[in-house]
Protein backbone atom coordinates (compact mmCIF):
# COMPACT_ATOMS: atom_id res chain seq x y z
CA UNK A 1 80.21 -37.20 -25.90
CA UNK A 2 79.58 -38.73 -29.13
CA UNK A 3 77.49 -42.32 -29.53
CA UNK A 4 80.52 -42.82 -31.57
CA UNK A 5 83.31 -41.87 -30.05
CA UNK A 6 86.38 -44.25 -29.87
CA UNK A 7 87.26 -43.91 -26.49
CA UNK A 8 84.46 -44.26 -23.46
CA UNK A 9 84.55 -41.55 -20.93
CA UNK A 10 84.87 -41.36 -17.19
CA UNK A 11 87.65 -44.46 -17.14
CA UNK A 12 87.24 -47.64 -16.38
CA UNK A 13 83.77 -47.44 -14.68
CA UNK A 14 82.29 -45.72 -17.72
CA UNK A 15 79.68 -43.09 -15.85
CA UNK A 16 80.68 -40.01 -13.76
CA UNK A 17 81.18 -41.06 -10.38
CA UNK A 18 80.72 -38.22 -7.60
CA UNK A 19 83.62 -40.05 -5.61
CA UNK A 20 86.07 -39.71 -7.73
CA UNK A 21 84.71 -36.07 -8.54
CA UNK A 22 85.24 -35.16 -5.03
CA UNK A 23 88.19 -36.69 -4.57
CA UNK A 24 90.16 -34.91 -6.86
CA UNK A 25 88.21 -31.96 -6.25
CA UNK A 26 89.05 -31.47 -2.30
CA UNK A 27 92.15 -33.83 -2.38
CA UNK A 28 91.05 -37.01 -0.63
CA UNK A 29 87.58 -39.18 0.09
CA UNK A 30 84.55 -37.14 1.34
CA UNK A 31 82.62 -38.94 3.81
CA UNK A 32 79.58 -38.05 5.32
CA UNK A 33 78.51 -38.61 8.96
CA UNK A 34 75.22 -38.53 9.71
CA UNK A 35 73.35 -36.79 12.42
CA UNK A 36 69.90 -37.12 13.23
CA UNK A 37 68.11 -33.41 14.53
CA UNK A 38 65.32 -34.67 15.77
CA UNK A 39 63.55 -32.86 12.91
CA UNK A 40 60.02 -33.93 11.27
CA UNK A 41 57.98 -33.79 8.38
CA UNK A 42 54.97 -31.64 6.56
CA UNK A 43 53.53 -35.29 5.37
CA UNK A 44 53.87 -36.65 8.74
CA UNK A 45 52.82 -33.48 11.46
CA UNK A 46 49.78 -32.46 10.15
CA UNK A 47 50.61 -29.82 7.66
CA UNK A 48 50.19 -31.64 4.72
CA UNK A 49 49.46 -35.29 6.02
CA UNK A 50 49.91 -37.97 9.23
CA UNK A 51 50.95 -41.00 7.01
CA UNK A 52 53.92 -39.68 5.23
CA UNK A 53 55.42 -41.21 2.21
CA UNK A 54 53.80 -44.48 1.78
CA UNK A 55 57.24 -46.19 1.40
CA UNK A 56 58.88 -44.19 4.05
CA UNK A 57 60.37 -45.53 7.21
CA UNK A 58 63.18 -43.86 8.45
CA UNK A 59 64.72 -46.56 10.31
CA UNK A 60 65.66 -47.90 7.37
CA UNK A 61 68.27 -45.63 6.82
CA UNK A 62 69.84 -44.71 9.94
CA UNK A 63 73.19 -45.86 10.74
CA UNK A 64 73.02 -48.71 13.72
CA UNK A 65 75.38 -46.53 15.47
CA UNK A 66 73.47 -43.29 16.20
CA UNK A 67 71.51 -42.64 19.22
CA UNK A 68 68.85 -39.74 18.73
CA UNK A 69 69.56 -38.68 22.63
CA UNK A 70 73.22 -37.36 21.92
CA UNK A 71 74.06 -33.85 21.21
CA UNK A 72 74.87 -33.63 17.50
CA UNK A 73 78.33 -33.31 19.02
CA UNK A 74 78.08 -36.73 20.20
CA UNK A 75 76.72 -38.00 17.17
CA UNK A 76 79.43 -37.17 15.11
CA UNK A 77 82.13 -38.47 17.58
CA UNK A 78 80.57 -41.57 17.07
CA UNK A 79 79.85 -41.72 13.48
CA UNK A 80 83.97 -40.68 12.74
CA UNK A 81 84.63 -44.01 15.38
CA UNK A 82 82.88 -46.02 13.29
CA UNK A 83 83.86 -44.54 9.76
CA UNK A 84 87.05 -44.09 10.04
CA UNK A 85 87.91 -47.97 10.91
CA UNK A 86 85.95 -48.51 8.06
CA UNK A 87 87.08 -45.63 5.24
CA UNK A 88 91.03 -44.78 7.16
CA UNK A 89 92.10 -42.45 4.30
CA UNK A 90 89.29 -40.37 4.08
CA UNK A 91 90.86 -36.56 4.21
CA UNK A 92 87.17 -34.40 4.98
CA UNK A 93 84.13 -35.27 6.66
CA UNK A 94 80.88 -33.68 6.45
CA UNK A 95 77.63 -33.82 8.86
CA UNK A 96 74.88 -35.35 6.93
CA UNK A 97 71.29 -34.31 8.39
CA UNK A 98 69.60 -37.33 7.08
CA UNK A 99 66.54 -37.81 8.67
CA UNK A 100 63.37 -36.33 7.62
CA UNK A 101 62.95 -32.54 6.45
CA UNK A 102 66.30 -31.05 7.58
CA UNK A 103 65.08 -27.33 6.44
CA UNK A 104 61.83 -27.86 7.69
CA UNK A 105 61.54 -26.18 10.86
CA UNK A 106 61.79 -22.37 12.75
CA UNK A 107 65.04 -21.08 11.23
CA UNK A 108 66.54 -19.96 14.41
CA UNK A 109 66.66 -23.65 15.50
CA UNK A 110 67.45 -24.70 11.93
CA UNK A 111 70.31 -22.25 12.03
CA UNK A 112 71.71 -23.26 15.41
CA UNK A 113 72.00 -27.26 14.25
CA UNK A 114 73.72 -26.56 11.21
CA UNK A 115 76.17 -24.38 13.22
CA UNK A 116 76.83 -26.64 16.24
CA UNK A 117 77.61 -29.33 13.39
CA UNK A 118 80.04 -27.21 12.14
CA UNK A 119 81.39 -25.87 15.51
CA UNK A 120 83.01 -29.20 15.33
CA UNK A 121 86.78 -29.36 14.60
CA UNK A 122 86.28 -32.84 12.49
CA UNK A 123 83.64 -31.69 10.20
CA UNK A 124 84.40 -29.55 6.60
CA UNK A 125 80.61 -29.08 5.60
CA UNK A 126 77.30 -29.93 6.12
CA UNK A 127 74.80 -32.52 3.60
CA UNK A 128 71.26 -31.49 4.06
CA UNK A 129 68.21 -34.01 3.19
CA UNK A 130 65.07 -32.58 2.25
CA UNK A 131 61.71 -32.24 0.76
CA UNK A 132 61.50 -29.66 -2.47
CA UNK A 133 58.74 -27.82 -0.59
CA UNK A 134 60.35 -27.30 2.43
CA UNK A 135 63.45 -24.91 0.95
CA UNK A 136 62.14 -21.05 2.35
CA UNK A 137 64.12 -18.57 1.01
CA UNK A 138 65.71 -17.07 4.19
CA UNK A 139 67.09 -20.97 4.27
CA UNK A 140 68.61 -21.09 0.92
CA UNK A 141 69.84 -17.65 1.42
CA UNK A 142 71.62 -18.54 4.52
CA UNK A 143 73.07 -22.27 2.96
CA UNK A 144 74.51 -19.90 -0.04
CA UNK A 145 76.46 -17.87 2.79
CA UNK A 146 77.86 -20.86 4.57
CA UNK A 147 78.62 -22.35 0.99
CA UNK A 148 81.32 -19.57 0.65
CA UNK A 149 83.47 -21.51 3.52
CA UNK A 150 81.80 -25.04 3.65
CA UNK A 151 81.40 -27.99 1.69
CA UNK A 152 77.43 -27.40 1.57
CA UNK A 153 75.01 -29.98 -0.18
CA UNK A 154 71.59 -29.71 -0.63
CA UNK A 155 69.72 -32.78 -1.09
CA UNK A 156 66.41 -33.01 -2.54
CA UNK A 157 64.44 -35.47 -2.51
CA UNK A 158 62.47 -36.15 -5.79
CA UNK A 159 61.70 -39.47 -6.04
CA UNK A 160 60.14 -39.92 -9.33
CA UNK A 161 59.70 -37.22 -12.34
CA UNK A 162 56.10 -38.57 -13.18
CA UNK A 163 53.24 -36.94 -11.01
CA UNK A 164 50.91 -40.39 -11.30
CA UNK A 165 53.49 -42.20 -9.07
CA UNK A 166 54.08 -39.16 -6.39
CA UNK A 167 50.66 -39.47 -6.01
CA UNK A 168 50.67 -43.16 -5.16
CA UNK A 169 52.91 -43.38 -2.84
CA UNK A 170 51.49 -40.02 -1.29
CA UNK A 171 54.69 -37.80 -1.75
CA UNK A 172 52.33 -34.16 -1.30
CA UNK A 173 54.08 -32.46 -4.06
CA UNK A 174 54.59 -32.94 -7.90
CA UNK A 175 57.10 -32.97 -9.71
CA UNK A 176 57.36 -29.34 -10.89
CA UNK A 177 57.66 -28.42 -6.88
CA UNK A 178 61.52 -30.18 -7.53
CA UNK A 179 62.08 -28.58 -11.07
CA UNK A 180 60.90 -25.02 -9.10
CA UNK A 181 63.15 -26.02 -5.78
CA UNK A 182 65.85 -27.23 -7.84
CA UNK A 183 66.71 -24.57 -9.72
CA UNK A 184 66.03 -21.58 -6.84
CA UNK A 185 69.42 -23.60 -4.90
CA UNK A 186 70.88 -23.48 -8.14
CA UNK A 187 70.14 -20.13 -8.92
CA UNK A 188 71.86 -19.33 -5.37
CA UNK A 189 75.18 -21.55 -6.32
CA UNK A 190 74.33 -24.36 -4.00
CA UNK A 191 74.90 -28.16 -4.91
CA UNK A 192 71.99 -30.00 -5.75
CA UNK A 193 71.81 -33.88 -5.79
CA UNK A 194 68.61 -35.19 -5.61
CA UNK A 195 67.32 -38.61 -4.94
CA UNK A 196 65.63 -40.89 -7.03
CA UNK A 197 63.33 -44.17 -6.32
CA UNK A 198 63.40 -46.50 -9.58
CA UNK A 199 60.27 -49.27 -9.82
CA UNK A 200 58.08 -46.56 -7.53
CA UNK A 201 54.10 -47.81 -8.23
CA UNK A 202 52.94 -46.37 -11.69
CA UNK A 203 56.19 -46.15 -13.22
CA UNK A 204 57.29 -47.96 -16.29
CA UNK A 205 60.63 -48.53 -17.58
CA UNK A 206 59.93 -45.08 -20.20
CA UNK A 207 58.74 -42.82 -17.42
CA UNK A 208 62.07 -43.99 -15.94
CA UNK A 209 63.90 -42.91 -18.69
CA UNK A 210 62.03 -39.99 -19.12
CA UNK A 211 63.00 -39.21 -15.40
CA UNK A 212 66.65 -39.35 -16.66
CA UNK A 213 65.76 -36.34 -19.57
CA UNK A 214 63.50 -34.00 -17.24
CA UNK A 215 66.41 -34.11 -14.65
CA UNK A 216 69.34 -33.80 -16.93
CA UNK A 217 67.52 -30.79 -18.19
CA UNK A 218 67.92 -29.38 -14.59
CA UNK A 219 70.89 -27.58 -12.46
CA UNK A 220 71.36 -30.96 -10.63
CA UNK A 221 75.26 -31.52 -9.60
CA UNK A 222 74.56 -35.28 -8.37
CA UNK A 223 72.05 -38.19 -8.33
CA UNK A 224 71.11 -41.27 -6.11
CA UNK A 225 69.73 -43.67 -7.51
CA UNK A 226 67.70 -45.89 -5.25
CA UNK A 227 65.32 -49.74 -5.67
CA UNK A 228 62.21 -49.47 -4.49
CA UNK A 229 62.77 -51.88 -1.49
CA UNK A 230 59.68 -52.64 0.63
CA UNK A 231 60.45 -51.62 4.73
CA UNK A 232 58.19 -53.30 7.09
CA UNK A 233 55.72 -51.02 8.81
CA UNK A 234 54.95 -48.94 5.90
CA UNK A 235 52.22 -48.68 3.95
CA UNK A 236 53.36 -49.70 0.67
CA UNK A 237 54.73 -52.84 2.15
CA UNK A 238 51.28 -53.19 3.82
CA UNK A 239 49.77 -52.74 0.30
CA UNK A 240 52.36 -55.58 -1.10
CA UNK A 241 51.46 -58.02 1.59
CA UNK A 242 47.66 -57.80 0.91
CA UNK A 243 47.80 -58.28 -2.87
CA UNK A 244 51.34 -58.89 -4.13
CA UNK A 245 50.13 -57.60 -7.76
CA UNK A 246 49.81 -54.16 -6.25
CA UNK A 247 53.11 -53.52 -5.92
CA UNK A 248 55.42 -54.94 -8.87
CA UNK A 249 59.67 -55.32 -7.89
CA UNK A 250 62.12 -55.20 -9.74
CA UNK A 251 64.63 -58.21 -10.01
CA UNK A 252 68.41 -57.78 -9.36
CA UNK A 253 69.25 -58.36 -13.09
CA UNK A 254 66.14 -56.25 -14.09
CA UNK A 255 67.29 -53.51 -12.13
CA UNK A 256 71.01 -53.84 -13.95
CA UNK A 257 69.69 -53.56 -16.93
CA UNK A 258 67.44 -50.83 -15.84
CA UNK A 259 70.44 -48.71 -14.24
CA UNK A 260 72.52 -49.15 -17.40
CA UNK A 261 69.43 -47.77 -19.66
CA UNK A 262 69.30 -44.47 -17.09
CA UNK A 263 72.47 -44.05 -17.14
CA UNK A 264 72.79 -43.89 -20.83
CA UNK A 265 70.01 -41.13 -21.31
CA UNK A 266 71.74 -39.47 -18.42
CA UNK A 267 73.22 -36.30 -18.80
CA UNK A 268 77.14 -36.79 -18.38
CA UNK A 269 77.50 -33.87 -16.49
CA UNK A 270 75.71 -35.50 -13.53
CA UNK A 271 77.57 -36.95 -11.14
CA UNK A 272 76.18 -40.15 -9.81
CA UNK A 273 76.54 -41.06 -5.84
CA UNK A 274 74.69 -43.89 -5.20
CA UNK A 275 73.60 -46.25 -7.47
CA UNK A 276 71.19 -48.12 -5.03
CA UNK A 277 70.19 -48.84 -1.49
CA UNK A 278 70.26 -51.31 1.31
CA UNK A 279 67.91 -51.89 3.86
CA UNK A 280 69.11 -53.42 7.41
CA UNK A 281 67.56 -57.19 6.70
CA UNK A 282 65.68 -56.85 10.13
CA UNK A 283 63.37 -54.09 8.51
CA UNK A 284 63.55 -55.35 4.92
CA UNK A 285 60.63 -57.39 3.80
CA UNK A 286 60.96 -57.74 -0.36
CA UNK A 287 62.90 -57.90 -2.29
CA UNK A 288 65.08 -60.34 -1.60
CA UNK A 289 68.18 -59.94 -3.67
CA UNK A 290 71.71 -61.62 -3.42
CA UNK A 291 73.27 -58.53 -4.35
CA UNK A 292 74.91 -56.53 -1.91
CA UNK A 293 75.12 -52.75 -2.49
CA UNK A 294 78.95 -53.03 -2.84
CA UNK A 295 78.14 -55.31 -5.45
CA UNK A 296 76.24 -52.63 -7.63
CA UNK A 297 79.01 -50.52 -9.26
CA UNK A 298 81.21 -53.09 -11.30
CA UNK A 299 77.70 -55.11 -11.90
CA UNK A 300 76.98 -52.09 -13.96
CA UNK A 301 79.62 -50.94 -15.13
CA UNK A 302 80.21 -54.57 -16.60
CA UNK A 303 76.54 -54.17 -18.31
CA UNK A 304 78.10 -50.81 -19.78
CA UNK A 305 81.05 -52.60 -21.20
CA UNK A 306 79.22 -55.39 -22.44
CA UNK A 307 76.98 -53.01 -24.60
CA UNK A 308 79.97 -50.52 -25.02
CA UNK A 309 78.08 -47.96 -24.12
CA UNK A 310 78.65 -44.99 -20.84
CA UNK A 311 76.81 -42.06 -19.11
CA UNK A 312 75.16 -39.74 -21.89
CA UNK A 313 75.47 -42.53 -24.55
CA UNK A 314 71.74 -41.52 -25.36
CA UNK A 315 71.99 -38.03 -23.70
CA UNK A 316 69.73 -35.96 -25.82
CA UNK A 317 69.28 -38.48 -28.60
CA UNK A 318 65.14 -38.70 -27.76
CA UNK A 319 65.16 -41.97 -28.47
CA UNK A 320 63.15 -43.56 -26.19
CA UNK A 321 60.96 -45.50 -28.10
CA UNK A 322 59.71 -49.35 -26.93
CA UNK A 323 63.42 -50.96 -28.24
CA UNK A 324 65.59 -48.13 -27.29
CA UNK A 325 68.29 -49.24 -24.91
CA UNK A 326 66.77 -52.96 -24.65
CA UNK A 327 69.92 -54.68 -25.12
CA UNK A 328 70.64 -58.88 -26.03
């Protein structure tokens, strides 16, 4: 789409939303449900590290409602309780193996999660959260085979495009292990949306937009977009509360304007699912916003308006000089 084109795409929200893509794609709301598998990860057993992720703790994002002692069975009855009070028109749901590495394990057991998640009468598909060096091929061959009947999605976590900040916060792989995983899914015709942590240590706000580029420029179906939030009992938040300069955060505006930058050097085709993140206020030490995550969408989408600009504005323009998207 044209810089100059008289009429802004993708409505009234102005960037390609992945619920509305799914909605009229399968008819009706996709929710996930998530599950947790009880599986681990190469930066926390040993294989490639014991501290993990330096910003990683997974109770941070685990729904209140699970308890890791149920059958995945049980898990999901309780997750469609809870969601379906909350999102009553939803027409599919799909088990989301959130936690941790969820290919990272011996396939037999790997294989026998996915289908006892799908043995259930509720669920359409499966969402599948994991590391870009954890994706063998005798999994991705087997995710391609149940893509032919299920909603499958294969989420990768990236994190940041620029190697200096993976290795600050300790990730254990660059970014070129993503661009590699990334495109074997691809290759396979499975749905990649990969996550991304904005205002990660060593980033700047053109490394950022950089990000945007070097993923558009990938197979990459969808995109969340996450703050860098600090969880207590990690070690970036240990980091933060022993020198505060250490660890920089973004503001709530800041981040706004940030988000509406990305999503101009965005590729259009990329569907965008989340747009940030929100920490259970028990765990959450910094920062402290006023801005829920509902909040985010029309926030931004105003910020679009107000610069007329959408998703892709600057798609491919290479402009991202010191002024380029910096808007008054």
């Amino acid at each position: 789409m044209s810089p100059h084109s008289a009429t802004p795409p993708f409505g009234d929200r102005r960037y390609n939303a992945w619920n509305e893509a799914t909605k009229a794609r399968h008819g009706g709301r996709v929710q996930k449900v998530s599950v947790a598998a009880g599986f681990t990860c190469p930066n926390r057993d040993g294989l490639l590290g014991t501290g993990g992720c330096t910003f990683c703790n997974n109770a941070g994002f685990t729904p209140s409602y699970l308890d890791r002692r149920w059958s995945i069975h049980q898990q999901i009855d309780a997750g469609l309780g809870f969601l379906r009070r909350r999102y009553p028109r939803t027409r599919h749901f799909i088990a989301y193996f959130q936690s941790y590495s969820n290919t990272y394990g011996e396939f037999e057991r790997l294989r026998a999660c996915y289908e006892e998640a799908l043995s259930h009468p509720e669920i359409s598909g499966l969402a599948i959260g994991t590391r870009p060096d954890c994706l063998p091929e005798p999994v991705l061959d087997y995710l391609a085979e149940l893509a032919e009947k299920h909603i499958i999605e294969l989420e990768i976590g990236v994190e940041s495009c620029n190697d200096a900040a993976l290795a600050r916060v300790n990730r254990g792989h660059d970014f070129a292990a993503s661009e590699e995983a990334i495109c074997r899914a691809a290759t396979r015709g499975l749905e990649v949306t990969a996550h991304l942590i904005l205002g990660l240590p060593e980033e700047d706000r053109a490394s950022m937009l950089d990000g945007a580029r070097r993923l558009s420029a990938l197979p990459v179906r969808g995109l969340k977009l996450h703050q860098l939030e600090l969880v207590r009992g990690t070690e970036l938040a240990r980091q933060w509360q022993q020198d505060p300069n250490a660890v920089r955060l973004l503001g709530e505006d800041e981040y706004i304007a940030l988000l509406a930058d990305f999503i101009e050097h965005l590729s259009p085709e990329i569907q965008l699912q989340r747009l940030g993140s929100e920490v259970p206020p028990k765990l959450k030490l910094a920062p402290q916003w006023n801005l829920r995550l509902h909040e985010l969408p029309p926030r931004v989408t105003a910020e679009l308006v107000r610069r007329n600009t959408w998703q892709g504005y600057r798609f491919g323009t290479g402009l991202l000089n010191a002024s380029d998207g910096i808007h008054p």
